[in-house]
N, C-alpha and C. Protein backbone atom coordinates (compact mmCIF):
# COMPACT_ATOMS: atom_id res chain seq x y z
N UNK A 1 43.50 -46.07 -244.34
CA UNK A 1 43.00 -46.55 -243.06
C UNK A 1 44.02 -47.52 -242.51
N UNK A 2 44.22 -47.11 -241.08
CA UNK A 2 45.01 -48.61 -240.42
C UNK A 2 44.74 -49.37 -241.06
N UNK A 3 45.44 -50.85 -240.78
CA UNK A 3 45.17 -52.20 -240.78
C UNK A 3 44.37 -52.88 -240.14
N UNK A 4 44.50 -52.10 -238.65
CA UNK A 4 43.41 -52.15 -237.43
C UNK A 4 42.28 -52.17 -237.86
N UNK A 5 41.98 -51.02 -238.28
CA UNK A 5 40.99 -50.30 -238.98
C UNK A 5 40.41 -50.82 -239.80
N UNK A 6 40.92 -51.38 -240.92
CA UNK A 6 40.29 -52.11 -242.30
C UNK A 6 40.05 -53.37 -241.39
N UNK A 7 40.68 -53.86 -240.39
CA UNK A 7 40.19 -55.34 -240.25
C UNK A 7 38.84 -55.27 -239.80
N UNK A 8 38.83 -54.28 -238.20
CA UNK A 8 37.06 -53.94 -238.00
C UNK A 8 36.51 -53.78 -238.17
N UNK A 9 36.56 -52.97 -239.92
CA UNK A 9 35.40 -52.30 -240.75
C UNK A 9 35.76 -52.52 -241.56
N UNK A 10 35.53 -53.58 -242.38
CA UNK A 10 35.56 -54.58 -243.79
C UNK A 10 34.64 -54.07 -244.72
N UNK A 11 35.00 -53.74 -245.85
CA UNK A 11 34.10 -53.09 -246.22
C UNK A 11 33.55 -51.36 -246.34
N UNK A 12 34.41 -50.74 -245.76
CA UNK A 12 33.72 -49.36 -245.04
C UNK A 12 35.21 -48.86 -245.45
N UNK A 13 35.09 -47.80 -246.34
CA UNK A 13 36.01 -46.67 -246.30
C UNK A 13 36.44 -46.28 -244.63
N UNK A 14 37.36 -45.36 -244.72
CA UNK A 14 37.70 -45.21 -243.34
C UNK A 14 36.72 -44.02 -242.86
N UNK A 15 36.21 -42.98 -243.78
CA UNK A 15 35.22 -42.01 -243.79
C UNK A 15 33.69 -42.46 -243.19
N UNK A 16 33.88 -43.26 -244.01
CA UNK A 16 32.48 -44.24 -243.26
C UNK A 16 32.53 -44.79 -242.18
N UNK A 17 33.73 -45.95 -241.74
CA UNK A 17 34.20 -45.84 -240.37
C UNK A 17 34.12 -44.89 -239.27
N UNK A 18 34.65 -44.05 -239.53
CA UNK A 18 34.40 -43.27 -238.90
C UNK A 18 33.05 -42.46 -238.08
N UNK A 19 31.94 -42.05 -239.62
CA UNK A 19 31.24 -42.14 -239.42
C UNK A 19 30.22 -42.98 -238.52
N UNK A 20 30.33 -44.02 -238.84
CA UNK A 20 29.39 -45.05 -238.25
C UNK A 20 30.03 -45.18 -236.67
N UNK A 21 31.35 -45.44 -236.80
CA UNK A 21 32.11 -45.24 -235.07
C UNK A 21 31.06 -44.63 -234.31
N UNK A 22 31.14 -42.96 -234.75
CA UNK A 22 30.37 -41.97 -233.75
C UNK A 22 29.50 -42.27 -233.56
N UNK A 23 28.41 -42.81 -234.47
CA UNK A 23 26.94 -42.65 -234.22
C UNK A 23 27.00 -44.00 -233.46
N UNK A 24 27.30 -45.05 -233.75
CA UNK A 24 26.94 -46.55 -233.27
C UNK A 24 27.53 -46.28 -231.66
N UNK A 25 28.51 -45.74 -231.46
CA UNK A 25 28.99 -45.02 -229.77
C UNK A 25 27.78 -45.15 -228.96
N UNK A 26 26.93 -44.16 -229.78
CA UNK A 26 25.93 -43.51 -228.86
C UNK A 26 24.89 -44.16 -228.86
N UNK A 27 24.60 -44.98 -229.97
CA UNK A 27 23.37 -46.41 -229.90
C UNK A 27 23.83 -47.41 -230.17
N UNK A 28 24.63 -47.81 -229.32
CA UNK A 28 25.25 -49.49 -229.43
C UNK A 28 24.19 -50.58 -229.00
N UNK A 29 24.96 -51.27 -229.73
CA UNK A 29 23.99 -52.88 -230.11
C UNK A 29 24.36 -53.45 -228.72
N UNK A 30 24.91 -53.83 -227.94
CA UNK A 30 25.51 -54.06 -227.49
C UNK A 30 26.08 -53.52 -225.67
N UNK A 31 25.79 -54.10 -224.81
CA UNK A 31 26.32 -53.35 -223.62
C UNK A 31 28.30 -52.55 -223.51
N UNK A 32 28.71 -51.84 -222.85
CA UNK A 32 29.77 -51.84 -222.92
C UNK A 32 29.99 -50.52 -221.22
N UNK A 33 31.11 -50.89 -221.20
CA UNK A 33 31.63 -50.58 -219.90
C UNK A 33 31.59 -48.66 -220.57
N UNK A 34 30.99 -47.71 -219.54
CA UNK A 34 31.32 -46.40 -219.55
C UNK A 34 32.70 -46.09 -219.76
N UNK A 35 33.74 -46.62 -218.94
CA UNK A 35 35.10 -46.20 -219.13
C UNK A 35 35.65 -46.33 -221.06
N UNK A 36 35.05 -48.04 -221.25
CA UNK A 36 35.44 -47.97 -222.51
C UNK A 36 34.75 -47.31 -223.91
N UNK A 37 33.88 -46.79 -223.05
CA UNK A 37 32.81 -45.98 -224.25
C UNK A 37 34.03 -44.71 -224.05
N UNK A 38 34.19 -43.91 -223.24
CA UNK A 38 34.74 -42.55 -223.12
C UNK A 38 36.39 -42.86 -223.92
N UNK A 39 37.21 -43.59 -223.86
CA UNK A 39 38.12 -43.71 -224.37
C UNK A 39 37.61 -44.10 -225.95
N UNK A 40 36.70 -44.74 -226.66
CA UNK A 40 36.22 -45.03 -227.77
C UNK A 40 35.82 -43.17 -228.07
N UNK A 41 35.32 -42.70 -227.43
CA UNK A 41 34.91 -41.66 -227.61
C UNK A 41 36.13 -40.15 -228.00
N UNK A 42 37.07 -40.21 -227.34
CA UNK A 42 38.27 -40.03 -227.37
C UNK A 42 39.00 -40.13 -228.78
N UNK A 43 38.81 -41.60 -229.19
CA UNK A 43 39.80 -41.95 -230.02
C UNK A 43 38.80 -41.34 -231.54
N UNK A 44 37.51 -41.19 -231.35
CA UNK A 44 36.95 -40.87 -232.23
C UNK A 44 37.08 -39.32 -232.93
N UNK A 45 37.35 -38.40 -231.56
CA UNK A 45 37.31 -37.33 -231.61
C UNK A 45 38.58 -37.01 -232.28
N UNK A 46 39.99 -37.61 -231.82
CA UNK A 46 41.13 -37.64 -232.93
C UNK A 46 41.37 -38.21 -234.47
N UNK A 47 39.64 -38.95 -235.06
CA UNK A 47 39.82 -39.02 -236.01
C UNK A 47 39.82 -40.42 -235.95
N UNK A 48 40.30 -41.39 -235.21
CA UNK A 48 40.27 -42.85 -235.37
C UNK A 48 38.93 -43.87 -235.13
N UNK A 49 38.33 -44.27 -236.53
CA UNK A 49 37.38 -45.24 -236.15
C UNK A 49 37.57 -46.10 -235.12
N UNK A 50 36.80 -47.14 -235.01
CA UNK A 50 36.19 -47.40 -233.24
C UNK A 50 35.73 -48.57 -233.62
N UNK A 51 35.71 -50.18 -232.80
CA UNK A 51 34.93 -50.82 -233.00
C UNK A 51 34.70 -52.13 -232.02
N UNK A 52 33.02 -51.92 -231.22
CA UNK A 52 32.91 -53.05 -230.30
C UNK A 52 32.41 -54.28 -231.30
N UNK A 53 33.04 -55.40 -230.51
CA UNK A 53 32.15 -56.51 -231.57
C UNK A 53 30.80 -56.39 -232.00
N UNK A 54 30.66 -57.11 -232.81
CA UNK A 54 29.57 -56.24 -233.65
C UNK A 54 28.70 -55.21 -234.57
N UNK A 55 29.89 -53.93 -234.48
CA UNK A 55 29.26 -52.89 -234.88
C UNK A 55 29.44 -52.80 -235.95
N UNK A 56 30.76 -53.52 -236.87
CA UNK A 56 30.79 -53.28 -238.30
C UNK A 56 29.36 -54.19 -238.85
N UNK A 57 29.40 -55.21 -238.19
CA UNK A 57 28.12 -56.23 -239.07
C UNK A 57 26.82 -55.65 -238.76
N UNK A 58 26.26 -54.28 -237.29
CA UNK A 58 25.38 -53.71 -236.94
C UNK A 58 25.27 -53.19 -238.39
N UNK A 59 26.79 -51.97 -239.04
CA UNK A 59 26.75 -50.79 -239.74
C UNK A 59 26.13 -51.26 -241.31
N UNK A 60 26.82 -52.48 -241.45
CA UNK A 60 26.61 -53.06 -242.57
C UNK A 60 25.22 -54.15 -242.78
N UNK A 61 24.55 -54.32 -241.78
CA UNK A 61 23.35 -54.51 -241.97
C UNK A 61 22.56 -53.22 -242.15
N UNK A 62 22.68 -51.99 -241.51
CA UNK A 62 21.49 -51.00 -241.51
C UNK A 62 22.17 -50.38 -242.99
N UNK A 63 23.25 -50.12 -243.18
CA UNK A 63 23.41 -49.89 -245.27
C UNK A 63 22.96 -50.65 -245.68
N UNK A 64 22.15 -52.06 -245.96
CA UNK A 64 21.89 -52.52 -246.52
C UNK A 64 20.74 -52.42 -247.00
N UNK A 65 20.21 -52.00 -245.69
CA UNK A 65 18.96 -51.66 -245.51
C UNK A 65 18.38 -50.25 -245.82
N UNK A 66 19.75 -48.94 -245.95
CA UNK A 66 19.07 -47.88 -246.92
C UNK A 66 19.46 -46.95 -245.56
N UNK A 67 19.83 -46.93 -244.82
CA UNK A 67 20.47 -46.55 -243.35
C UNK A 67 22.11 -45.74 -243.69
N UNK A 68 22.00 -44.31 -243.56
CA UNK A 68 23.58 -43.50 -243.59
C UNK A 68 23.39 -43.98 -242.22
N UNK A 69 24.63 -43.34 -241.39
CA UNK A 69 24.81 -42.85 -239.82
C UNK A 69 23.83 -41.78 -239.58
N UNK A 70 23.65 -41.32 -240.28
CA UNK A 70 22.33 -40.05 -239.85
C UNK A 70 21.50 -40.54 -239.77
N UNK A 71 20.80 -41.23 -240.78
CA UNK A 71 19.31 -41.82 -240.46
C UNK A 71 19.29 -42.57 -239.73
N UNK A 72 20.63 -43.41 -239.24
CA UNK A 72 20.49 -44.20 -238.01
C UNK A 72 20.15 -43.77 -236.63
N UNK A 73 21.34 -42.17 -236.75
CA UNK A 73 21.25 -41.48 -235.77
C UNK A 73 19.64 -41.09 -235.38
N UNK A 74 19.25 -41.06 -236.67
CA UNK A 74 17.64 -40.44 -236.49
C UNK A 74 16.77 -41.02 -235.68
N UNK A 75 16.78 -42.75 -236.18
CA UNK A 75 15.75 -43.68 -236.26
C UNK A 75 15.92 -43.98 -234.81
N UNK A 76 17.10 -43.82 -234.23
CA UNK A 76 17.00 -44.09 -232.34
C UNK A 76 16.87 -43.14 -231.21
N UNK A 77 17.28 -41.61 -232.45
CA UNK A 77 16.46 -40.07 -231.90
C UNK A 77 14.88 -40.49 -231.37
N UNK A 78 14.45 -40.69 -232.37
CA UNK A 78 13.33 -40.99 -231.97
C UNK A 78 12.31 -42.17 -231.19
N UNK A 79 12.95 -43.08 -231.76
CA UNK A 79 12.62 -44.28 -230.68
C UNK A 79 12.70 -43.72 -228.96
N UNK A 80 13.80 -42.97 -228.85
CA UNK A 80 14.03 -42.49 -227.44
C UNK A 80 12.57 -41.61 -226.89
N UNK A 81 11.75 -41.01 -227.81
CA UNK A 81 10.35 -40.15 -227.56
C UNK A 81 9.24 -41.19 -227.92
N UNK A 82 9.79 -42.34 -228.03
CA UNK A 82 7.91 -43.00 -228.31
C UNK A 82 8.12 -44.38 -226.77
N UNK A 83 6.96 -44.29 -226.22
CA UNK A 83 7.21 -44.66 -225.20
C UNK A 83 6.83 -46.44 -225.20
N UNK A 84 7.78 -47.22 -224.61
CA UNK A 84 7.96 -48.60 -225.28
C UNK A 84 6.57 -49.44 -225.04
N UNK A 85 5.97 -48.70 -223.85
CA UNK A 85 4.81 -49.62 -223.61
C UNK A 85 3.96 -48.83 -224.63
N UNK A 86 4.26 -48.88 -225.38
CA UNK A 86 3.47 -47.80 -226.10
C UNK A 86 2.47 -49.62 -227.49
N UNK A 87 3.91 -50.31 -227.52
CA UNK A 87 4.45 -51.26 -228.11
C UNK A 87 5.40 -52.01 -228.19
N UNK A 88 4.49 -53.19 -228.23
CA UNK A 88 5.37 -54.56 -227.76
C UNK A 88 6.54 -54.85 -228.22
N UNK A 89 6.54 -54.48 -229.37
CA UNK A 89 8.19 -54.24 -230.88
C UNK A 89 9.03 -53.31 -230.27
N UNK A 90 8.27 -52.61 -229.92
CA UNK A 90 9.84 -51.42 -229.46
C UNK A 90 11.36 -52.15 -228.87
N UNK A 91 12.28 -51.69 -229.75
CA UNK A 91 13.35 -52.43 -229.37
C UNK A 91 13.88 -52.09 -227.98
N UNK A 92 13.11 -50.94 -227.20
CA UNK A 92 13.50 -50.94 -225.55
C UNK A 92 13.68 -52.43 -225.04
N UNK A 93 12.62 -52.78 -225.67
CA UNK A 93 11.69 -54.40 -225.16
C UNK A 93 13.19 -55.70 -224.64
N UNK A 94 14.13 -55.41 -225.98
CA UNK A 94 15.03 -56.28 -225.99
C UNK A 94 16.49 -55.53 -225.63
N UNK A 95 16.40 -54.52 -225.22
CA UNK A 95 17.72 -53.95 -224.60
C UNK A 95 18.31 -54.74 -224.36
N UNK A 96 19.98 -54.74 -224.36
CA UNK A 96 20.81 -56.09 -223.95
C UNK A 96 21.36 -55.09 -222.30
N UNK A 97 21.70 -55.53 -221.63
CA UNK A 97 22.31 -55.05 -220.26
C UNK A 97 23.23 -56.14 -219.29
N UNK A 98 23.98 -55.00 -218.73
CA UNK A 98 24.91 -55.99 -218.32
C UNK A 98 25.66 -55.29 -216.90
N UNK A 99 25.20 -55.89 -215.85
CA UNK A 99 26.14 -55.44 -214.46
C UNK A 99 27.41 -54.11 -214.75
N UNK A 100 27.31 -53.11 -214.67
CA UNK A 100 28.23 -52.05 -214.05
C UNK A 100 28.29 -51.81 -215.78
N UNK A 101 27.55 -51.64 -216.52
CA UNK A 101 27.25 -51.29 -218.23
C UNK A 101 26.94 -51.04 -218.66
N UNK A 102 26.87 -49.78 -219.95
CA UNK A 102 25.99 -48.55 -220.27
C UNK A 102 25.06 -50.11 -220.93
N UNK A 103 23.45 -49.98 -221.15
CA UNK A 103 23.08 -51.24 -221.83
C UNK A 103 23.44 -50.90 -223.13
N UNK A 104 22.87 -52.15 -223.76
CA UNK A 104 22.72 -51.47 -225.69
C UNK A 104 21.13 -52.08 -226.03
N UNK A 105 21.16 -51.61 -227.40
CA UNK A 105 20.11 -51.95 -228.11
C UNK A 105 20.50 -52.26 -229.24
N UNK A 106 19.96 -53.57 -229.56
CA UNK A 106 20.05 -54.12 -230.71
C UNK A 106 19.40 -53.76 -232.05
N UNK A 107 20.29 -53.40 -232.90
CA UNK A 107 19.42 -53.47 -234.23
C UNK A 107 18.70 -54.70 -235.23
N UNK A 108 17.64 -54.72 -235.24
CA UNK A 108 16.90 -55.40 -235.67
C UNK A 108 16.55 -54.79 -236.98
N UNK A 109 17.56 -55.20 -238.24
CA UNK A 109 16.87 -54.76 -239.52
C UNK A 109 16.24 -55.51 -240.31
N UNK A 110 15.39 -56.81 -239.57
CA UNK A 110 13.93 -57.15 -240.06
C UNK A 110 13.31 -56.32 -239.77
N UNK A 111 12.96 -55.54 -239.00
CA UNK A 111 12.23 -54.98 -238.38
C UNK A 111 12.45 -53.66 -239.00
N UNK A 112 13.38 -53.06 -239.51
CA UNK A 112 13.28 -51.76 -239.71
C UNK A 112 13.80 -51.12 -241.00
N UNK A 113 13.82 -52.16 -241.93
CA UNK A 113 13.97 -52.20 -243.74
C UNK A 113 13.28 -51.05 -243.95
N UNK A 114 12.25 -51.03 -244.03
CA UNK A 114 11.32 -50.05 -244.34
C UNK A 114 11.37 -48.58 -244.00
N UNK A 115 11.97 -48.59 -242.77
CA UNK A 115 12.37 -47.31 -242.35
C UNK A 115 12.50 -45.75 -243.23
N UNK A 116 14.06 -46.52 -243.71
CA UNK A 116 14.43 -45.33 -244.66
C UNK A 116 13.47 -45.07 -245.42
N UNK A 117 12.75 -45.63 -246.55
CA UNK A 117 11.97 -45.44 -247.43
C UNK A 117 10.91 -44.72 -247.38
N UNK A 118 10.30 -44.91 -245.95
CA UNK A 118 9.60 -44.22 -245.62
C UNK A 118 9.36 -42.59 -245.41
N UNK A 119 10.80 -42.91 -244.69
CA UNK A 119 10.92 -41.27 -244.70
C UNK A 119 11.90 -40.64 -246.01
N UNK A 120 12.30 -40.72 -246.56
CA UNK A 120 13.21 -40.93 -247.69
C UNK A 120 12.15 -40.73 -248.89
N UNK A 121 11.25 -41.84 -248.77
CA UNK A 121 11.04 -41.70 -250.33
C UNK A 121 9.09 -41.23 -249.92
N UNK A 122 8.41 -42.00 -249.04
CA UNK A 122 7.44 -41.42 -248.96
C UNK A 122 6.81 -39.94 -248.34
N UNK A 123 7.78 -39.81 -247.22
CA UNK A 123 7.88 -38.47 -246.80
C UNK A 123 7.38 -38.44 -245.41
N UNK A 124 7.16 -39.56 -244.61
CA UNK A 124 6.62 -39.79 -243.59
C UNK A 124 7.85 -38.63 -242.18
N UNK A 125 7.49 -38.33 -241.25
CA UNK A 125 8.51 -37.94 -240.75
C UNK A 125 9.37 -38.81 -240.08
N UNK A 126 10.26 -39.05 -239.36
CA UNK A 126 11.20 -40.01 -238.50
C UNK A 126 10.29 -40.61 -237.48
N UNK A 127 9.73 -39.87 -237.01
CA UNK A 127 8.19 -40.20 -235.82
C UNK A 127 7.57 -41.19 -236.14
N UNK A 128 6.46 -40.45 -237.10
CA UNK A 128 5.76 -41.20 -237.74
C UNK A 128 5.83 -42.81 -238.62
N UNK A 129 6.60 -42.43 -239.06
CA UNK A 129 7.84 -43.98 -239.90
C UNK A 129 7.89 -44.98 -238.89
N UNK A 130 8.44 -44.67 -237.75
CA UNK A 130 9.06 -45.48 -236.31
C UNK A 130 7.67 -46.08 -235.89
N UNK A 131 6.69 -45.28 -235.61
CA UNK A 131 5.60 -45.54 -234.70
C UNK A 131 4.74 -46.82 -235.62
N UNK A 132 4.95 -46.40 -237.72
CA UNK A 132 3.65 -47.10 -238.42
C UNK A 132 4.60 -48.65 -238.50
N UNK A 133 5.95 -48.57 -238.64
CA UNK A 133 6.95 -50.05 -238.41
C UNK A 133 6.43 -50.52 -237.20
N UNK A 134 6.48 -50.39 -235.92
CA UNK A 134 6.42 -50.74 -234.82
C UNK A 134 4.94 -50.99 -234.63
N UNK A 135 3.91 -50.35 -234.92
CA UNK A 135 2.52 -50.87 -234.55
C UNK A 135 2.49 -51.95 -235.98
N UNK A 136 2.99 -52.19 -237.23
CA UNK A 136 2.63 -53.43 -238.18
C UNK A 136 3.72 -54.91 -237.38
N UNK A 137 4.93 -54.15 -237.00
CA UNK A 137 5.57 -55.45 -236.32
C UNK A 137 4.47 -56.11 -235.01
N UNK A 138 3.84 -55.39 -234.35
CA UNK A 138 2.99 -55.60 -233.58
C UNK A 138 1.85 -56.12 -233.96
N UNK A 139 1.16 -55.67 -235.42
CA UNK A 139 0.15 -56.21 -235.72
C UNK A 139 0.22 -57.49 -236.15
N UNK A 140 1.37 -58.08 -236.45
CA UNK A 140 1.85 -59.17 -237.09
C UNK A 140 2.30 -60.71 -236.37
């Protein structure tokens, strides 16, 4: 891996970098300008990890938490079909946004430890998992 590379993603093989690049692109923590998403997007597609502030400490909080890039990819698949007024937790709630800027959404892995396990080890589907986190963060 670059030097570049190892400095933004500490921790993270460059495979994983990579990985996490793509997916965190498309659900960033974080607002970021369209132009610089498409060139991030670009550089991904040639193979070179990617990184807005934040996203290595995003990537490396949701591994910690039991989170590949897929299940990440999953866990905001679906958030996108449950509708926020649905619940007060829904991280729509706290979208970050910013004048002339795709928004982002923050990961909150107090909030979503449980996730993987759920679907992982109890068998809940991605849906279901999202909706029973989000109505106990609510009940709470």
């Amino acid at each position: 891996m670059s030097h570049e590379a190892t400095e933004r993603w500490p921790g993270f093989s460059e495979t994983e970098a990579l990985e996490w690049s793509r997916v965190i692109l498309h659900h960033s923590p974080g607002p970021l300008p369209a132009s610089i998403k498409a060139q991030m997007s670009a550089a991904i597609r040639r193979g070179t990890p990617v990184a807005a502030p934040g996203w290595a400490r995003t990537a490396g909080q949701a591994r910690d938490c039991g989170f590949t890039p897929i299940l990440y990819h999953s866990l905001f698949a679906v958030l996108h079909a449950i509708d926020p007024n649905s619940f007060r937790s829904h991280p729509h709630h706290r979208q970050v946004t910013h004048r002339n800027q795709v928004p982002g959404v923050p990961f909150e892995a107090e909030l979503w430890q449980e996730w993987p396990r759920l679907v992982l080890k109890e068998g809940f589907s991605p849906g279901t998992a999202a909706e029973l986190v989000l109505l106990f963060a609510t009940s709470t």
